[in-house]
C-alpha atoms as a PDB file:
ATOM      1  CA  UNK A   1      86.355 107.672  70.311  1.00  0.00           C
ATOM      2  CA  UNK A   2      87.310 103.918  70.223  1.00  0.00           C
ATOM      3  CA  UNK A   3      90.609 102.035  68.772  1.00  0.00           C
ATOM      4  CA  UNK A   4      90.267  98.754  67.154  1.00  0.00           C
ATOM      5  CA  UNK A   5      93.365  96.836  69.353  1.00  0.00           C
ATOM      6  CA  UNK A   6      93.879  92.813  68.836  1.00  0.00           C
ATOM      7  CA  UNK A   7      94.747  90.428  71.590  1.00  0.00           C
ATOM      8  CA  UNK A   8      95.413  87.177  71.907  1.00  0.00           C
ATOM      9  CA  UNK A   9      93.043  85.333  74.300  1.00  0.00           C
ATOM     10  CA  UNK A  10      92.895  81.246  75.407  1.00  0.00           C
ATOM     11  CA  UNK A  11      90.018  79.579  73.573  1.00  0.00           C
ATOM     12  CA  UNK A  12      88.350  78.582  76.762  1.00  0.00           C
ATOM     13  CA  UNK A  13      87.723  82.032  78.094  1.00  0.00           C
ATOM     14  CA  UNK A  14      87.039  83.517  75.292  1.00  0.00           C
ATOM     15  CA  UNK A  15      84.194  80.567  74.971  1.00  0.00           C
ATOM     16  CA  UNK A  16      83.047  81.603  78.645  1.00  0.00           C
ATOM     17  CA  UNK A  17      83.049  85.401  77.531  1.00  0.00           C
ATOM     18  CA  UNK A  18      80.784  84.049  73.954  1.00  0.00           C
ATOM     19  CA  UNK A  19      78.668  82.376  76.554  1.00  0.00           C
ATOM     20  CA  UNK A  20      78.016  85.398  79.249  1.00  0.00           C
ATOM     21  CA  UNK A  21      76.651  87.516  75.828  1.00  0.00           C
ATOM     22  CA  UNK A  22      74.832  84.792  74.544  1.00  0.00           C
ATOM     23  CA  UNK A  23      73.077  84.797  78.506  1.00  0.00           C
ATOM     24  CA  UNK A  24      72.689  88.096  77.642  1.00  0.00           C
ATOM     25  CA  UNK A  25      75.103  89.545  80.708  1.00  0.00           C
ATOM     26  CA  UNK A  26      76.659  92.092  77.742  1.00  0.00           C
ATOM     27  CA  UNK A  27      75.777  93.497  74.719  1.00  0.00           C
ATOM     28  CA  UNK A  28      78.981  91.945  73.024  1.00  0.00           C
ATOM     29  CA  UNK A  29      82.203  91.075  73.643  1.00  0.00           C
ATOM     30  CA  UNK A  30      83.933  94.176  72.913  1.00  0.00           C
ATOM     31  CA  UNK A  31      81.168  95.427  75.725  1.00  0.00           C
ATOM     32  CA  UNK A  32      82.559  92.260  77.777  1.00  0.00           C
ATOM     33  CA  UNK A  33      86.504  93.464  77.287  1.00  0.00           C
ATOM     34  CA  UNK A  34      85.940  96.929  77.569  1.00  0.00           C
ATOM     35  CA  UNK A  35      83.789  96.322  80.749  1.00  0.00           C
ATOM     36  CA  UNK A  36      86.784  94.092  81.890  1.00  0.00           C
ATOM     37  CA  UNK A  37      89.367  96.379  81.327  1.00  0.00           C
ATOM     38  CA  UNK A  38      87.653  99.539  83.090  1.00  0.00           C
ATOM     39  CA  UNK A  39      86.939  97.455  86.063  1.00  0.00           C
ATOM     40  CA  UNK A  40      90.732  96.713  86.455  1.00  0.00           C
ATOM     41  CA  UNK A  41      91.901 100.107  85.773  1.00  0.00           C
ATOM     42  CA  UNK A  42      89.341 101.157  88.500  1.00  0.00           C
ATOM     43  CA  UNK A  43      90.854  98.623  90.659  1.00  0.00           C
ATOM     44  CA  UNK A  44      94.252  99.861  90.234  1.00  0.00           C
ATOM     45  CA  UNK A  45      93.288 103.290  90.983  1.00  0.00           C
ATOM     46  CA  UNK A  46      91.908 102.127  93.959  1.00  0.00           C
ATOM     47  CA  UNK A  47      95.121 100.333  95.317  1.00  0.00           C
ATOM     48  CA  UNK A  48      97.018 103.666  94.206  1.00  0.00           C
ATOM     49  CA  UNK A  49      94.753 105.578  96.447  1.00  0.00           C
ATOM     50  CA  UNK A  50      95.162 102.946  99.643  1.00  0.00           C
ATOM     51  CA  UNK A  51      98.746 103.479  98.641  1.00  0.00           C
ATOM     52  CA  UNK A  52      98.845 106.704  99.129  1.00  0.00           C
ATOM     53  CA  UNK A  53      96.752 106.850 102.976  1.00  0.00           C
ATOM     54  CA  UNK A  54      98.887 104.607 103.855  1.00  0.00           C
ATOM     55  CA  UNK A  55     101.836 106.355 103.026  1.00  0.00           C
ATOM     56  CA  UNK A  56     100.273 109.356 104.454  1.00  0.00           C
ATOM     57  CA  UNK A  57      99.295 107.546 107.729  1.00  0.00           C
ATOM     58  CA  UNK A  58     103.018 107.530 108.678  1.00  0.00           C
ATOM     59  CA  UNK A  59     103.956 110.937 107.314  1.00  0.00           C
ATOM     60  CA  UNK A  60     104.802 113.183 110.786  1.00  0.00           C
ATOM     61  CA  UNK A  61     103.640 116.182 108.773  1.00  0.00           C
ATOM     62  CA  UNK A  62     100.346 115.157 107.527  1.00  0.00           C
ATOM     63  CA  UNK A  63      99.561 113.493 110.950  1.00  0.00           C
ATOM     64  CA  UNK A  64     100.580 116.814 112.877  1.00  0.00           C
ATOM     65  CA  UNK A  65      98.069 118.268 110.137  1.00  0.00           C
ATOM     66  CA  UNK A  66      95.270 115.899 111.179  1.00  0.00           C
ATOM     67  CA  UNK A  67      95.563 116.882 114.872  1.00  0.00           C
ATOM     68  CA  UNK A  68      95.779 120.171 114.551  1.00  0.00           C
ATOM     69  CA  UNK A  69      92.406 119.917 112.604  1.00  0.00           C
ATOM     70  CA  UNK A  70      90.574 118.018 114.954  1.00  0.00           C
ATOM     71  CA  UNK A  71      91.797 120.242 117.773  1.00  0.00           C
ATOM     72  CA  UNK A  72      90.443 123.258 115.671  1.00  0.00           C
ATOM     73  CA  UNK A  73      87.134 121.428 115.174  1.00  0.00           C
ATOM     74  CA  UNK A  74      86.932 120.514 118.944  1.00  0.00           C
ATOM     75  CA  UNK A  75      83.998 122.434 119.806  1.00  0.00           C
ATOM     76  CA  UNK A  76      82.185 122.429 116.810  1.00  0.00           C
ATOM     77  CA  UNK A  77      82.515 118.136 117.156  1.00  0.00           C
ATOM     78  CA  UNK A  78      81.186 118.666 120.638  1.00  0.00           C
ATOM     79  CA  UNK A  79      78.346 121.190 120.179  1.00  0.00           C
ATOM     80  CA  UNK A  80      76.689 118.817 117.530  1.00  0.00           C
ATOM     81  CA  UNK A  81      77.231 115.531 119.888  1.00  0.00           C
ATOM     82  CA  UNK A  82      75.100 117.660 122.816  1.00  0.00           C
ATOM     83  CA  UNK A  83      72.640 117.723 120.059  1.00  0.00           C
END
């Protein structure tokens, strides 16, 4: 499903954005925007997840977590190394 939205854009980039689908980079300029848009969302949702390991990289808990995994996994981690 798609929503017709208006924005108001400076001339000159929407004249760069008129000339990257005239090269034929997109299909159109809504394909341009929309392309633009998802690409920053995914960017933010990256930063939110570095966020977040860093937050957990100085959480006591989750680091007591991560030890007592890799002790559990000791063996198994050596057994494939002799490998």
């Amino acid at each position: 499903m798609s929503q017709k939205t208006t924005f108001v854009i400076k001339d000159e980039i929407v004249m760069q954005v008129k000339e990257a689908v005239r090269e034929g980079y997109y299909k159109s300029m809504t394909d341009f925007v929309e392309n633009a848009i998802k690409n920053k969302l995914d960017d933010i949702k990256k930063e939110k997840i570095r966020q977040e390991i860093i937050k957990a990289s100085k959480d006591p808990l989750f680091l007591s977590d991560i030890k007592e995994i890799e002790k559990d996994f000791k063996y198994t981690d050596f057994e494939q190394q002799e490998e």
